[in-house]
PDB file of N, CA and C in Angstrom:
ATOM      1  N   UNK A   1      -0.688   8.295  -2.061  1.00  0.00           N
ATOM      2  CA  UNK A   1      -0.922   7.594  -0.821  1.00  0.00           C
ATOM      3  C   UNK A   1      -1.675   8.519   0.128  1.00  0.00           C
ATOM      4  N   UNK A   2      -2.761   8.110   0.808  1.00  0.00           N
ATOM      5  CA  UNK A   2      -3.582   8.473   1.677  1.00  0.00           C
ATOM      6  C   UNK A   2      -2.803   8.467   3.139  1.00  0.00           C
ATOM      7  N   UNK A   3      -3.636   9.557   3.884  1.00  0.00           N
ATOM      8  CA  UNK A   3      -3.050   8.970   5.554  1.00  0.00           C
ATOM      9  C   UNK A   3      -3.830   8.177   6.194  1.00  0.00           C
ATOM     10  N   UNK A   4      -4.984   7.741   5.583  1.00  0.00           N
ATOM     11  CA  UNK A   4      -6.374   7.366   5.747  1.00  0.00           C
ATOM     12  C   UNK A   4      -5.515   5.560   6.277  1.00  0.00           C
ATOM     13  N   UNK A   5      -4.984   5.330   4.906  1.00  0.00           N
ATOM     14  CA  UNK A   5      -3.973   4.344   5.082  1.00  0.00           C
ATOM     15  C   UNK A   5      -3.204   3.997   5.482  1.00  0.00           C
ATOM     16  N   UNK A   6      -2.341   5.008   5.687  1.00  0.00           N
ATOM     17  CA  UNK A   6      -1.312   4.742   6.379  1.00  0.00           C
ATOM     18  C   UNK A   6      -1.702   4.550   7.853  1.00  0.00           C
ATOM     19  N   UNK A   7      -2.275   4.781   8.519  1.00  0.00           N
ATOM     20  CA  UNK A   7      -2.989   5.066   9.641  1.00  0.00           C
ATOM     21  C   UNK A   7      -3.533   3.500   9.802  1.00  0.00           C
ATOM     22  N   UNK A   8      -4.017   2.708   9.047  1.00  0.00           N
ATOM     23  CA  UNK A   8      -4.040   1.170   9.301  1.00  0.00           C
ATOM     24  C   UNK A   8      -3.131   0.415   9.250  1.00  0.00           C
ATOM     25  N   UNK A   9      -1.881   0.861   8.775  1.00  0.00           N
ATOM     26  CA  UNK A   9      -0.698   0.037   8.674  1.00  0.00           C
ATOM     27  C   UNK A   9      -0.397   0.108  10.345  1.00  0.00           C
ATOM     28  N   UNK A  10       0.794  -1.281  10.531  1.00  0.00           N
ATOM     29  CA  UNK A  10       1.184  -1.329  11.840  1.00  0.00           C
ATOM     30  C   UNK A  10       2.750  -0.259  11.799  1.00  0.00           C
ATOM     31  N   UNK A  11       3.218  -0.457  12.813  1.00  0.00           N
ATOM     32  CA  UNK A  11       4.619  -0.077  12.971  1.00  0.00           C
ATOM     33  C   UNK A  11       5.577  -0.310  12.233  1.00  0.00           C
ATOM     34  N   UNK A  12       5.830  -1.803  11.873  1.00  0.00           N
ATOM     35  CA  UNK A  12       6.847  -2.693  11.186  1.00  0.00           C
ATOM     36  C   UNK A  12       6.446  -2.437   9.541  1.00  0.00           C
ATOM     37  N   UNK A  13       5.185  -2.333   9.033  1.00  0.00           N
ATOM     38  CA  UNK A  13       4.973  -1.604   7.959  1.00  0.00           C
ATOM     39  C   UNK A  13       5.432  -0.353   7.635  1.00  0.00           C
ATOM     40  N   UNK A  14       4.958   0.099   8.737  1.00  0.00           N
ATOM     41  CA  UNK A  14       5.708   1.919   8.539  1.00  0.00           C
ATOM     42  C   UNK A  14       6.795   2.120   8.117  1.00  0.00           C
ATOM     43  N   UNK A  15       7.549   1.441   8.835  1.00  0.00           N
ATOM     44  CA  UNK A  15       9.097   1.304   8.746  1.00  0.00           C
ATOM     45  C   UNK A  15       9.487   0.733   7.550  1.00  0.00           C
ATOM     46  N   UNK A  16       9.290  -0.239   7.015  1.00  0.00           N
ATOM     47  CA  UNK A  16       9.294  -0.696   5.412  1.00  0.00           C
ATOM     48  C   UNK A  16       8.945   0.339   4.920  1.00  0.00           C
ATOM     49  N   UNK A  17       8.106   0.553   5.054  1.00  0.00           N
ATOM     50  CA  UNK A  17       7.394   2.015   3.758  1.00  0.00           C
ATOM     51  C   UNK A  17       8.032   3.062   3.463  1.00  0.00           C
ATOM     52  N   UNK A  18       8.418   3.398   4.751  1.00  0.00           N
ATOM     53  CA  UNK A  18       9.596   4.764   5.209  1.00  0.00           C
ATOM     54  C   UNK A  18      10.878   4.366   4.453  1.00  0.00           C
ATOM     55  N   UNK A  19      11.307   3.106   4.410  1.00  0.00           N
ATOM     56  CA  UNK A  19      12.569   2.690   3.645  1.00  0.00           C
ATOM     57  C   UNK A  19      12.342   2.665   2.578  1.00  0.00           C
ATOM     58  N   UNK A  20      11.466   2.328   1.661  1.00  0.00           N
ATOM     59  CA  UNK A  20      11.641   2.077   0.520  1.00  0.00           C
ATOM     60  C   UNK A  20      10.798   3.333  -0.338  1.00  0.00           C
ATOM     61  N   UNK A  21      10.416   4.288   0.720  1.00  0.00           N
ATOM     62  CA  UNK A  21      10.465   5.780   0.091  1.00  0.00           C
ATOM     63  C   UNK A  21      11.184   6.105  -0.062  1.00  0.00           C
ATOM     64  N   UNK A  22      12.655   6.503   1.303  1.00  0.00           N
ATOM     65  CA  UNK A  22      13.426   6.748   0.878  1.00  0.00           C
ATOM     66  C   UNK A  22      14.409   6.599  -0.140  1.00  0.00           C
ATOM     67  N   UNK A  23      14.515   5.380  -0.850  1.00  0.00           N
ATOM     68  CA  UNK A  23      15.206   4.382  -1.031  1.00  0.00           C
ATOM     69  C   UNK A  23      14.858   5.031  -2.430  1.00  0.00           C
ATOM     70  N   UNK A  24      13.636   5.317  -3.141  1.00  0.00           N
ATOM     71  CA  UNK A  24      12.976   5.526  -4.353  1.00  0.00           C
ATOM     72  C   UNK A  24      13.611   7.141  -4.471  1.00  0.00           C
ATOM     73  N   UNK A  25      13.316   8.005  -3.677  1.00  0.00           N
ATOM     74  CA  UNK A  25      14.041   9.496  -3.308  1.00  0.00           C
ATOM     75  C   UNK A  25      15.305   9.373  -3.621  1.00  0.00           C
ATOM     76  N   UNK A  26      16.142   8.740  -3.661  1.00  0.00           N
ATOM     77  CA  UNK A  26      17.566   8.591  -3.626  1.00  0.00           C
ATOM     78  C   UNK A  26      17.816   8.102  -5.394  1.00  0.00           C
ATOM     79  N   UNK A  27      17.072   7.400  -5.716  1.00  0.00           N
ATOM     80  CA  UNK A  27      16.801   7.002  -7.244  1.00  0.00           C
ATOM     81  C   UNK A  27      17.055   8.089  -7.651  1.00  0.00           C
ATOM     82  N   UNK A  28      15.313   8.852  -7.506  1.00  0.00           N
ATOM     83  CA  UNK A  28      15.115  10.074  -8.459  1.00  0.00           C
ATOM     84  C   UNK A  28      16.188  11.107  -8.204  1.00  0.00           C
ATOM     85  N   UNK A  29      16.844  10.975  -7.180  1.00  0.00           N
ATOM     86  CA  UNK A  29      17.843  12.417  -7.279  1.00  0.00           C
ATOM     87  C   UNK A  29      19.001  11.687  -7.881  1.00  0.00           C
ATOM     88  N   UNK A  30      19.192  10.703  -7.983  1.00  0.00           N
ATOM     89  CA  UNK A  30      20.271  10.383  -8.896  1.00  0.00           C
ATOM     90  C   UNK A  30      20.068  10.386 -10.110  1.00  0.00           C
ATOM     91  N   UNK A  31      18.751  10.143 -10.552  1.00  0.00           N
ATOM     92  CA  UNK A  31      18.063  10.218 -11.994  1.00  0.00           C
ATOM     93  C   UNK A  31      18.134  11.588 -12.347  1.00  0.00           C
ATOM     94  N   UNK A  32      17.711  12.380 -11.754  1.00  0.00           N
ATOM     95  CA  UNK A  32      18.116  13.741 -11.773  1.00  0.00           C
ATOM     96  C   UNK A  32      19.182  14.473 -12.118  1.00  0.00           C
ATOM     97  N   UNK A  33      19.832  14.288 -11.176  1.00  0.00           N
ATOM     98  CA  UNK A  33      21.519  14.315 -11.491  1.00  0.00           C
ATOM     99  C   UNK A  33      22.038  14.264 -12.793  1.00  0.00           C
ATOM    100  N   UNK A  34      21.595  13.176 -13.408  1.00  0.00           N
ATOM    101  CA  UNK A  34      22.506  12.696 -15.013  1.00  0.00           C
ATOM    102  C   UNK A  34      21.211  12.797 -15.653  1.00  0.00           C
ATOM    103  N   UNK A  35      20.273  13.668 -15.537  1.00  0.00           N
ATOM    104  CA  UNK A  35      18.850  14.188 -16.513  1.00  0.00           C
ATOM    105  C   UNK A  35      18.238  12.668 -17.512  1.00  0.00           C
ATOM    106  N   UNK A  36      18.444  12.291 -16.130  1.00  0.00           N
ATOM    107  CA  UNK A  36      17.309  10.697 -16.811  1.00  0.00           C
ATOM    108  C   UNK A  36      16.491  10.822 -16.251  1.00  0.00           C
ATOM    109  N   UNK A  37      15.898  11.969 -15.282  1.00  0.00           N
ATOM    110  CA  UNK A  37      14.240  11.421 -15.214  1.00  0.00           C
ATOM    111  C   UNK A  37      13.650  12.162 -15.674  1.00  0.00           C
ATOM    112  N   UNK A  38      11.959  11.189 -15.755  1.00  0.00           N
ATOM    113  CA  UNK A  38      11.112  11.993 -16.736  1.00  0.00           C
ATOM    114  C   UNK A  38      10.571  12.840 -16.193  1.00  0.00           C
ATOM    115  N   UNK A  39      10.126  12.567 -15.180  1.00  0.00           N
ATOM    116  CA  UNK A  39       8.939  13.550 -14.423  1.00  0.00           C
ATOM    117  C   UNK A  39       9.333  13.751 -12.752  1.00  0.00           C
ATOM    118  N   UNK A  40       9.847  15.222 -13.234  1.00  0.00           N
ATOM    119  CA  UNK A  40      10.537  15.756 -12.140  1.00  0.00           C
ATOM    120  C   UNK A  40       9.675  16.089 -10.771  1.00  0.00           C
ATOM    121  N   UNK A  41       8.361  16.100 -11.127  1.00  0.00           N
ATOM    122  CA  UNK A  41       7.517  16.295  -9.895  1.00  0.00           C
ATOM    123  C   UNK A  41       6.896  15.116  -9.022  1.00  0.00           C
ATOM    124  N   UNK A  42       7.916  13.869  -9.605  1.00  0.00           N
ATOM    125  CA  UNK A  42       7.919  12.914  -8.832  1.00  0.00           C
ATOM    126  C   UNK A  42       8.307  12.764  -7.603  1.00  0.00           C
ATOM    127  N   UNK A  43       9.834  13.644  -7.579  1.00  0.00           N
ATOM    128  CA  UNK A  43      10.838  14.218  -6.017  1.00  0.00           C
ATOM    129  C   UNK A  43       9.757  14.677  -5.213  1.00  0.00           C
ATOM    130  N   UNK A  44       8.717  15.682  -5.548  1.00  0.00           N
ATOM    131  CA  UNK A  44       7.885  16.309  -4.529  1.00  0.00           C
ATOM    132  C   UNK A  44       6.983  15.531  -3.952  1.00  0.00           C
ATOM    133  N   UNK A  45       6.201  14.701  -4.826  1.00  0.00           N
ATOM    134  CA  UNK A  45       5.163  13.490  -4.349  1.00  0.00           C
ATOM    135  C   UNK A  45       6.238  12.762  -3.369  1.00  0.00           C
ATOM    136  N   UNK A  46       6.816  12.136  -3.489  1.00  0.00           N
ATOM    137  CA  UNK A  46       8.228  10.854  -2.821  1.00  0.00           C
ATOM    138  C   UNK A  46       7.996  11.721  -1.650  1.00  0.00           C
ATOM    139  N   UNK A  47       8.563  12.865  -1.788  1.00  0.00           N
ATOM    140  CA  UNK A  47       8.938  13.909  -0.254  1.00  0.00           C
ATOM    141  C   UNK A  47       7.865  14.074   0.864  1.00  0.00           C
ATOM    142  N   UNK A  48       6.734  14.430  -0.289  1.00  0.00           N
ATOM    143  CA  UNK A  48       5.491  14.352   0.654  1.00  0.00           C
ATOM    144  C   UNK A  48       5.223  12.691   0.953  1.00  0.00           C
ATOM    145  N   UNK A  49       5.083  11.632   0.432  1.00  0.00           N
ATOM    146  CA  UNK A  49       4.515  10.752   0.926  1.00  0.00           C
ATOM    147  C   UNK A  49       5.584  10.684   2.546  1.00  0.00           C
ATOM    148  N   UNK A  50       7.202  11.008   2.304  1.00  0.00           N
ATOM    149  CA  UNK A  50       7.630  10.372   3.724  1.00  0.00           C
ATOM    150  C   UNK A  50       7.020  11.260   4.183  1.00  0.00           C
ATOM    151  N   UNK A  51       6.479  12.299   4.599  1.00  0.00           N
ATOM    152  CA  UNK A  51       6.171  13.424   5.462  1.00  0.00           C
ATOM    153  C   UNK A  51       5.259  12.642   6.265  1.00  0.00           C
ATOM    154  N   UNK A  52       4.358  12.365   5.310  1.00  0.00           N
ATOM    155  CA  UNK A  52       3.043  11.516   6.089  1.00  0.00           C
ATOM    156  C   UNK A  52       3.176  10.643   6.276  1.00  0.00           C
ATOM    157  N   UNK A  53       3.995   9.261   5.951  1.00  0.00           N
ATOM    158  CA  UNK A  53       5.053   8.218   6.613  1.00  0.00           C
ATOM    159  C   UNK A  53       4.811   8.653   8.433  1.00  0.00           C
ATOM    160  N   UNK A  54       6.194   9.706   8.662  1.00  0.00           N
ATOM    161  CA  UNK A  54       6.784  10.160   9.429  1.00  0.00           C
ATOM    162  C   UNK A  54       5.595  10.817  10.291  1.00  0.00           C
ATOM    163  N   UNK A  55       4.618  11.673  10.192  1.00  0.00           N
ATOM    164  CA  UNK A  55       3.691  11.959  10.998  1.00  0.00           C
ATOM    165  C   UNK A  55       2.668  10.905  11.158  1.00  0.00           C
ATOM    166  N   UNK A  56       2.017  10.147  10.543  1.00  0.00           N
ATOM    167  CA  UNK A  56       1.660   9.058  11.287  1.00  0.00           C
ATOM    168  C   UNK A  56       2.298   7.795  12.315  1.00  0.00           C
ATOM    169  N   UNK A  57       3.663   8.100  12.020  1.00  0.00           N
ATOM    170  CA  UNK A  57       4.709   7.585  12.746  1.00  0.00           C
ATOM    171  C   UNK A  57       4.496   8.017  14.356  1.00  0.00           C
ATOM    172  N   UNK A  58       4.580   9.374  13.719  1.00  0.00           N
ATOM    173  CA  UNK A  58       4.931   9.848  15.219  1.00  0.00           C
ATOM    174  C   UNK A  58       3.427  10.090  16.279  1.00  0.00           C
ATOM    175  N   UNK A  59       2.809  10.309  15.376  1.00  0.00           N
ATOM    176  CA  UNK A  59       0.764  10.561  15.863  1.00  0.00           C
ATOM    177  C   UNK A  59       0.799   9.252  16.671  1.00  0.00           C
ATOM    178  N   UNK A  60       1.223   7.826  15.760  1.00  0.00           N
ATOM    179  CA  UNK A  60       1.379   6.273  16.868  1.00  0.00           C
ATOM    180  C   UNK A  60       2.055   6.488  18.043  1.00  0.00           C
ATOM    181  N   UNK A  61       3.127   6.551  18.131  1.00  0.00           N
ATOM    182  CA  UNK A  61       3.950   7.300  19.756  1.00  0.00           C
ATOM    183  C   UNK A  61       3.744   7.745  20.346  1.00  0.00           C
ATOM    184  N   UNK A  62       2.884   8.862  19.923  1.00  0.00           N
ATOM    185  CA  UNK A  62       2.320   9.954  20.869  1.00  0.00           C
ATOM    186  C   UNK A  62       0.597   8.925  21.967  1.00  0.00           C
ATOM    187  N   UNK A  63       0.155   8.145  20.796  1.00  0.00           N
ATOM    188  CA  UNK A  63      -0.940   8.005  21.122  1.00  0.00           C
ATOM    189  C   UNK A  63      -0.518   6.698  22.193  1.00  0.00           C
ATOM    190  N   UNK A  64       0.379   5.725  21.719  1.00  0.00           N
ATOM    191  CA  UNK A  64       0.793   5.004  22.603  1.00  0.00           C
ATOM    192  C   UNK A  64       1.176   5.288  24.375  1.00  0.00           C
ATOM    193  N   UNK A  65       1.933   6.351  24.300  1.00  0.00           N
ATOM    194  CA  UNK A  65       1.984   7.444  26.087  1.00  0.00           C
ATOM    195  C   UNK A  65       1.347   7.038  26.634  1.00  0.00           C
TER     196      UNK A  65
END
């Protein structure tokens, strides 16, 4: 996922998106946990996408002021 994109999404998108990252994060560490997942460098992608979720989040707020 781009920020290019995220950056056209509205608010109420964000917020979906942000949930159901998390939501996928919580998977893989449970997949983890009991060594069912395949590809462990999935946790890091997931982590980074909320990052940029969360800073375009907040870049909107700021710009809103």
């Amino acid at each position: 996922m781009k920020a290019a994109e995220l950056r056209q999404m509205s608010a109420a998108e964000l917020d979906k998106k942000l949930a159901d990252l998390k939501e996928e994060l919580f998977n893989l560490r449970f997949q983890h946990a009991i060594n069912q997942l395949d590809n462990p460098m999935r946790i890091e992608a997931v982590k980074k996408d909320i990052a940029r979720v969360k800073t375009v989040m907040r870049a909107n707020e700021l710009n809103a002021q």
